[in-house]
N, C-alpha and C. Protein backbone atom coordinates (compact mmCIF):
# COMPACT_ATOMS: atom_id res chain seq x y z
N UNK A 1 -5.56 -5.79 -7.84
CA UNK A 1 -4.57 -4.82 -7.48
C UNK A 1 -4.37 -3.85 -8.64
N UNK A 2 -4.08 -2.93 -8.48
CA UNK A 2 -4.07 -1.68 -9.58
C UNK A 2 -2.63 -1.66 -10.19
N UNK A 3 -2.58 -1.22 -10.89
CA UNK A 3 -1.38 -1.97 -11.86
C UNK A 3 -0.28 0.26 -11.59
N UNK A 4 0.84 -0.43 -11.83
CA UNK A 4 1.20 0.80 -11.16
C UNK A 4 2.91 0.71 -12.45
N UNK A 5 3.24 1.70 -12.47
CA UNK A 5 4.52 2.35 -13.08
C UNK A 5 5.80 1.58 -12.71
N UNK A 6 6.83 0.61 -13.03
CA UNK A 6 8.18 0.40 -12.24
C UNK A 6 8.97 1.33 -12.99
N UNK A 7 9.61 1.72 -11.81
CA UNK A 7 10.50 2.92 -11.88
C UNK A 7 12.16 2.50 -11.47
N UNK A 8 13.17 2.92 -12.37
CA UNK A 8 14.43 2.85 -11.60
C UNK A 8 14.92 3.91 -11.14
N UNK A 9 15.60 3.69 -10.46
CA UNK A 9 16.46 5.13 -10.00
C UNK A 9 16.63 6.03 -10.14
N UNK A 10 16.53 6.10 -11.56
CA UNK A 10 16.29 7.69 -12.28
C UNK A 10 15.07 8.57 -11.93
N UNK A 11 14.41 7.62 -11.84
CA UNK A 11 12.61 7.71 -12.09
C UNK A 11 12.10 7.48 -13.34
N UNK A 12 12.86 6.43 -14.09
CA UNK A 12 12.51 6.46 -15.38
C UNK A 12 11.47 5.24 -15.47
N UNK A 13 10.69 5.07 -16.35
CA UNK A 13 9.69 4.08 -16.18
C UNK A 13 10.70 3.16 -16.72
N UNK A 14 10.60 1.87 -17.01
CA UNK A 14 11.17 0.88 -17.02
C UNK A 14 9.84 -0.28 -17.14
N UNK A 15 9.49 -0.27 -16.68
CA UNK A 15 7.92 -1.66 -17.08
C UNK A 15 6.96 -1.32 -16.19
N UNK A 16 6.32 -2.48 -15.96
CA UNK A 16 5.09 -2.32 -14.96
C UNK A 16 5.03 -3.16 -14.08
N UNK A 17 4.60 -2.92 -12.63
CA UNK A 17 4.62 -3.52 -11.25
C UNK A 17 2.80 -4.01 -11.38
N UNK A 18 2.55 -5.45 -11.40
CA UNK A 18 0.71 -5.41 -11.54
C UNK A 18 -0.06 -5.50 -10.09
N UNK A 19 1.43 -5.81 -9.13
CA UNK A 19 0.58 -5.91 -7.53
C UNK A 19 1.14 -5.25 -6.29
N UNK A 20 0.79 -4.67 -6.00
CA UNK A 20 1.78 -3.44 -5.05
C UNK A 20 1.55 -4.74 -3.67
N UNK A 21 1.76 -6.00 -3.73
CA UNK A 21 1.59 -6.85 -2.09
C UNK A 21 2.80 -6.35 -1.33
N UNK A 22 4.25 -6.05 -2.09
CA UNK A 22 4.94 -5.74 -0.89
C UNK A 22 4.52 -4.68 -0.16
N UNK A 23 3.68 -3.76 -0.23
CA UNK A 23 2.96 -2.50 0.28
C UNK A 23 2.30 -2.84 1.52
N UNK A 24 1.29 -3.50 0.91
CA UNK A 24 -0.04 -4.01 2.04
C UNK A 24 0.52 -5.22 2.73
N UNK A 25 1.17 -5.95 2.47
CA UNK A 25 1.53 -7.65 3.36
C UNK A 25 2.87 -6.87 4.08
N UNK A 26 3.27 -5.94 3.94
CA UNK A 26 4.62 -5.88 4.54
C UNK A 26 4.64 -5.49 6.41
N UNK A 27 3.95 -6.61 7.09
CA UNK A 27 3.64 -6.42 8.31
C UNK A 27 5.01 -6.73 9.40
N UNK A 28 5.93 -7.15 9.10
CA UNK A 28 7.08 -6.97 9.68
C UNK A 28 6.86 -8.14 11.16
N UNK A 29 6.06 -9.21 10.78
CA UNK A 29 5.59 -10.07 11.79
C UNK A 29 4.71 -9.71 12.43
N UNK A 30 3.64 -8.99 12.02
CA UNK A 30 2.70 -8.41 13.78
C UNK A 30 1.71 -9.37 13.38
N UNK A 31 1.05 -9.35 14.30
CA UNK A 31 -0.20 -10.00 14.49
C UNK A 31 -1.11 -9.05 13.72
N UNK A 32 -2.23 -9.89 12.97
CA UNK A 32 -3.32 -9.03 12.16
C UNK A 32 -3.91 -7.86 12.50
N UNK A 33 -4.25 -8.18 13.95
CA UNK A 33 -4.98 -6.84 14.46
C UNK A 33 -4.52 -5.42 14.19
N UNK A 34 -3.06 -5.98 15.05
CA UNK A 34 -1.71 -4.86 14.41
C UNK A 34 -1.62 -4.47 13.38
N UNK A 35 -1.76 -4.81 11.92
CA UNK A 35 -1.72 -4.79 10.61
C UNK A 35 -2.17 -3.90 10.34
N UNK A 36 -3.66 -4.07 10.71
CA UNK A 36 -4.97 -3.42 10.59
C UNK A 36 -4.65 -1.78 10.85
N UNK A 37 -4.41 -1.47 12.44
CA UNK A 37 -4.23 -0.85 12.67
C UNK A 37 -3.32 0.32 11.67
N UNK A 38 -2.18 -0.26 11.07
CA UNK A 38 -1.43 0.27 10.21
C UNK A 38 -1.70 0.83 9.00
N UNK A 39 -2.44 -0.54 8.43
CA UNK A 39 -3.54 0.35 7.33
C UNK A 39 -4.45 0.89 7.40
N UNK A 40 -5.11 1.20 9.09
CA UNK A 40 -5.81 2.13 9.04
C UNK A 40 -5.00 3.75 9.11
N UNK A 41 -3.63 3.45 9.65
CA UNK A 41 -3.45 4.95 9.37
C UNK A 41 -2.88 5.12 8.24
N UNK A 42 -2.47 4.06 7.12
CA UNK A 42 -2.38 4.47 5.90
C UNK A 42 -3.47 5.15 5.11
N UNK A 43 -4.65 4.73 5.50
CA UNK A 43 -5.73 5.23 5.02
C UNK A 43 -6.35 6.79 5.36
N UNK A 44 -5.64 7.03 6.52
CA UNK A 44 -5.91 8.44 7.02
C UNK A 44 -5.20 9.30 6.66
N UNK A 45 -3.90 8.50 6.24
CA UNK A 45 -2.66 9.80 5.49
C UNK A 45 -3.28 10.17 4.02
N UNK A 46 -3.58 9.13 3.38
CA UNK A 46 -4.14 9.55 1.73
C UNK A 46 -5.48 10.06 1.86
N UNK A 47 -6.21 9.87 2.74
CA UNK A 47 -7.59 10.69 2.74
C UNK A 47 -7.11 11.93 3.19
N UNK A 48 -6.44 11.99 3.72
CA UNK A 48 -6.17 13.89 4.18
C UNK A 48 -5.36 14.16 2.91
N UNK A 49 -4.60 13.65 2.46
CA UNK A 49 -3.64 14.04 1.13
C UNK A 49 -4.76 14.34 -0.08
N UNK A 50 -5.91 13.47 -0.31
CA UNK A 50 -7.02 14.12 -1.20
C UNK A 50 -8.16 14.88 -0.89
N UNK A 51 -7.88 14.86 0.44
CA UNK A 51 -8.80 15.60 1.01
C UNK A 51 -8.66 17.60 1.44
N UNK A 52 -7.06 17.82 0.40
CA UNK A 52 -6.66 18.75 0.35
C UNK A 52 -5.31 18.95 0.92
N UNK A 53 -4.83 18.31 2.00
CA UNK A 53 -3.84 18.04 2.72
C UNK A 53 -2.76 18.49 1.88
N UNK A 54 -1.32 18.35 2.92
CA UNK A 54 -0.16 18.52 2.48
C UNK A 54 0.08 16.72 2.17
N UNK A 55 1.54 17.03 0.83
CA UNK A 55 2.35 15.53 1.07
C UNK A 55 2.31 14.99 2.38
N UNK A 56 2.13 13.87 2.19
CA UNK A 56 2.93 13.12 3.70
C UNK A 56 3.87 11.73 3.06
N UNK A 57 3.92 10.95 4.22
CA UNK A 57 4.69 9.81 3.39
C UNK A 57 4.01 8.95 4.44
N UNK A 58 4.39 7.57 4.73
CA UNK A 58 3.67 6.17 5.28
C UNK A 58 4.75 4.94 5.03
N UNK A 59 5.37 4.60 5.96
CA UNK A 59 6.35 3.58 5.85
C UNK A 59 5.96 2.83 6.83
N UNK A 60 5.77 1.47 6.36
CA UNK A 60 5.68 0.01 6.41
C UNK A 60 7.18 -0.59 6.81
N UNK A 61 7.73 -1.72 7.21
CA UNK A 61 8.53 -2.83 7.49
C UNK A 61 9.61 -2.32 6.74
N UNK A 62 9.52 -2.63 5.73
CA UNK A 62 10.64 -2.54 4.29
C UNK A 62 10.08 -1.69 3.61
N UNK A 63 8.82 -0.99 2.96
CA UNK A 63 8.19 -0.29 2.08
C UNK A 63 7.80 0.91 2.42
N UNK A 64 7.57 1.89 1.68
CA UNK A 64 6.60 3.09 2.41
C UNK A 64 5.94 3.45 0.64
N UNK A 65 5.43 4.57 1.03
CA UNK A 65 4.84 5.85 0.23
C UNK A 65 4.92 7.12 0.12
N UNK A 66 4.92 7.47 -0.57
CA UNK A 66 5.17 9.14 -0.63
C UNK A 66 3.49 9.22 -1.08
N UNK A 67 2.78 10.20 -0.74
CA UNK A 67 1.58 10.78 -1.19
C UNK A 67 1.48 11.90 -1.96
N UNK A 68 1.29 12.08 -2.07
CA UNK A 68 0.60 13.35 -3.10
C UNK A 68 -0.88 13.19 -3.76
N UNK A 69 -1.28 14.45 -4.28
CA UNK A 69 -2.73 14.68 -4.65
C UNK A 69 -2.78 14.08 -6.25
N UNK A 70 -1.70 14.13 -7.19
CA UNK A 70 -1.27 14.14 -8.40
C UNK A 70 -0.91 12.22 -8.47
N UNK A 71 -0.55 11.96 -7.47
CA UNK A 71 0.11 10.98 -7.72
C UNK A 71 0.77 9.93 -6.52
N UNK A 72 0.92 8.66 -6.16
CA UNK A 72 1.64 8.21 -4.97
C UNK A 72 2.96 7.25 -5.61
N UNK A 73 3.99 7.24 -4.71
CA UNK A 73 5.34 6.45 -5.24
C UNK A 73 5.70 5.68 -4.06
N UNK A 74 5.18 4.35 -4.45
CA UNK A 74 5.45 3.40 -3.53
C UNK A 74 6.90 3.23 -3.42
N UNK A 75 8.04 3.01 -2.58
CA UNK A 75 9.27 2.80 -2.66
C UNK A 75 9.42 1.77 -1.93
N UNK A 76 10.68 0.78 -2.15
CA UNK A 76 11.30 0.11 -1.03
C UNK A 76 12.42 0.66 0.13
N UNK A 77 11.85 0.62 1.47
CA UNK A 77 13.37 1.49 2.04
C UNK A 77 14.46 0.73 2.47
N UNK A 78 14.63 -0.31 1.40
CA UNK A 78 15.96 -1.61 1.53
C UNK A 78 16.89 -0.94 0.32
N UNK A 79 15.82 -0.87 -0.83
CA UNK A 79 17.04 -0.62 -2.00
C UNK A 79 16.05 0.78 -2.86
N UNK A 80 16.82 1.71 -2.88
CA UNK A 80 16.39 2.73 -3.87
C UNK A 80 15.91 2.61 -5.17
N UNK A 81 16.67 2.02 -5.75
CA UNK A 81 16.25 0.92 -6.81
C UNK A 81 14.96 0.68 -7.24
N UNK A 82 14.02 0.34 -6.22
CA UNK A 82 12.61 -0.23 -6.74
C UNK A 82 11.22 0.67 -5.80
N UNK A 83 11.16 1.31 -7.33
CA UNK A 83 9.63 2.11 -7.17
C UNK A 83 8.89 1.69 -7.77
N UNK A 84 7.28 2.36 -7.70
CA UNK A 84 6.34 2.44 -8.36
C UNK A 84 5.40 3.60 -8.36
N UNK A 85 4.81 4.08 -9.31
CA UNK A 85 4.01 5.25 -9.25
C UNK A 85 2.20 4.52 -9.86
N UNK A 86 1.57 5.24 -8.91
CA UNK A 86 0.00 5.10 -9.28
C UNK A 86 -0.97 6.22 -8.77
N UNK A 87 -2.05 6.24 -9.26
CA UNK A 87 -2.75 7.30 -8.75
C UNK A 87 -3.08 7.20 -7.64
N UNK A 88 -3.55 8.32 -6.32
CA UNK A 88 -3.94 8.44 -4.89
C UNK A 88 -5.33 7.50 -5.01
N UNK A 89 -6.03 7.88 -5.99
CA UNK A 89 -7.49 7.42 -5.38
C UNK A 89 -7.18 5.73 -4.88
N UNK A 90 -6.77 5.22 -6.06
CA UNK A 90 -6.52 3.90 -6.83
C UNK A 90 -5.59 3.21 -5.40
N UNK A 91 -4.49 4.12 -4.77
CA UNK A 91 -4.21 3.47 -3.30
C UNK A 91 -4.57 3.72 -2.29
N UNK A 92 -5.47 4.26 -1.89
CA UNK A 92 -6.37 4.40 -1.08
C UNK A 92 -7.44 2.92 -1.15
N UNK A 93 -7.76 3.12 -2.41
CA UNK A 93 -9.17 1.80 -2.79
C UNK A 93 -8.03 0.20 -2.32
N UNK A 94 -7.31 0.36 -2.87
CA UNK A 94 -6.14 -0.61 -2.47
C UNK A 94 -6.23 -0.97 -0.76
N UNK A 95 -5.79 0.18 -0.22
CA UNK A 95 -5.26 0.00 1.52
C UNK A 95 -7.15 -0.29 2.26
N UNK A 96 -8.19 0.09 1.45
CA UNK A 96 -9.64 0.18 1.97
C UNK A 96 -9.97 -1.56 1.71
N UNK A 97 -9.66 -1.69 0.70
CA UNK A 97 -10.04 -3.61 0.44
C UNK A 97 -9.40 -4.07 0.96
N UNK A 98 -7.84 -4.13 1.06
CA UNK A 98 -7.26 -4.63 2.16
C UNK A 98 -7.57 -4.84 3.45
N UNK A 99 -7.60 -3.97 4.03
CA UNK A 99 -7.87 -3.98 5.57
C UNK A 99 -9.24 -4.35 5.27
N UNK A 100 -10.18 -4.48 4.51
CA UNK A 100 -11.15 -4.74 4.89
C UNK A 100 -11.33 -6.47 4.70
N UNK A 101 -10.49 -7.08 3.68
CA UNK A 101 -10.22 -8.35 3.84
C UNK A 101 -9.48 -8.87 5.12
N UNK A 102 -8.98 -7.90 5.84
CA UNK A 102 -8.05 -8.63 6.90
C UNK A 102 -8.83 -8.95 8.09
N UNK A 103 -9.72 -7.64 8.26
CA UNK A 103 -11.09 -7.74 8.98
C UNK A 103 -12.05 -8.78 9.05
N UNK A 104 -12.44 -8.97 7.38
CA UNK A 104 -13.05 -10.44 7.53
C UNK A 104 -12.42 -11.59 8.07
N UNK A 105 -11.21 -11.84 7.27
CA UNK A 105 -10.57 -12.86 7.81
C UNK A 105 -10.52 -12.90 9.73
N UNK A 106 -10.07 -11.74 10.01
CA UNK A 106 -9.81 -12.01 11.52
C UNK A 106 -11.28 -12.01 12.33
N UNK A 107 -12.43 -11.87 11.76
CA UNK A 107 -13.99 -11.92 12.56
C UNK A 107 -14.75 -12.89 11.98
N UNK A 108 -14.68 -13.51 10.55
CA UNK A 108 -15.66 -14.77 10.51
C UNK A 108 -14.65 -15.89 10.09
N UNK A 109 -15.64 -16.99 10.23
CA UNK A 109 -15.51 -18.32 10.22
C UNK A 109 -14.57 -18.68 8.88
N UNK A 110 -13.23 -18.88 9.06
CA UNK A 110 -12.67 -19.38 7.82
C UNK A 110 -12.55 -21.09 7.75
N UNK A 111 -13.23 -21.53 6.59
CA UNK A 111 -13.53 -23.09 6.30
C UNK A 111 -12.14 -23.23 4.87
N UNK A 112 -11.26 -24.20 5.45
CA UNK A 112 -10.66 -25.27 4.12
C UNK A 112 -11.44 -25.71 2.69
N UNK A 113 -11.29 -25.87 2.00
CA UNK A 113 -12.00 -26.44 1.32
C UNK A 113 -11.31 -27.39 -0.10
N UNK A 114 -11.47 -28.36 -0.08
CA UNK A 114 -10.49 -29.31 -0.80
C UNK A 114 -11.10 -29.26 -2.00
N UNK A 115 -9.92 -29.47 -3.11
CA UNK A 115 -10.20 -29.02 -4.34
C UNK A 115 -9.89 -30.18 -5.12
């Protein structure tokens, strides 16, 4: 996971966030397929956003994004309170491995394996 800016309220940096999961896991109960679907149109908002596009934004369950070409700010839309800032490419590559792990998981054979 790409390591990203924590921000308070101000927008002041404050430390560092190393896993944006409330972003990508924040499926609000759906079924995977559903998921998928979601991060596929997360993936269509930041490819048009670097692909010259205007801002857009992308809200999830509890979470969203703001986009931009310069920059993306993951937020929570529970508490103002808790951001993060990282570069576009870097969440894009994020929402692309994702869904593409969810994919595997939901089309091949997942085996236990005792440790």
């Amino acid at each position: 996971m790409p390591q990203c800016s924590l921000l308070d309220g101000h927008g002041d940096i404050v430390g560092e966030m190393h896993s944006l999961e409330n972003l990508v896991m924040d499926d609000g109960g759906q079924l995977m397929v559903e998921s998928i679907n979601l991060l596929s149109e997360g993936i269509e908002r930041v490819s048009s956003v670097l692909n010259g596009g205007v801002e857009k934004t992308w809200d999830r369950e509890r979470w969203g994004v703001c986009i931009c070409v310069d920059g993306s700010v993951v937020y929570s839309l529970l508490d103002s309170n808790y951001s993060c800032k990282l570069k576009t490419k870097k969440l894009l590559n994020l929402l692309m491995e994702w869904r593409g792990f969810l994919i595997a998981a939901n089309t091949e054979e997942v085996k236990a394996v005792e440790v």
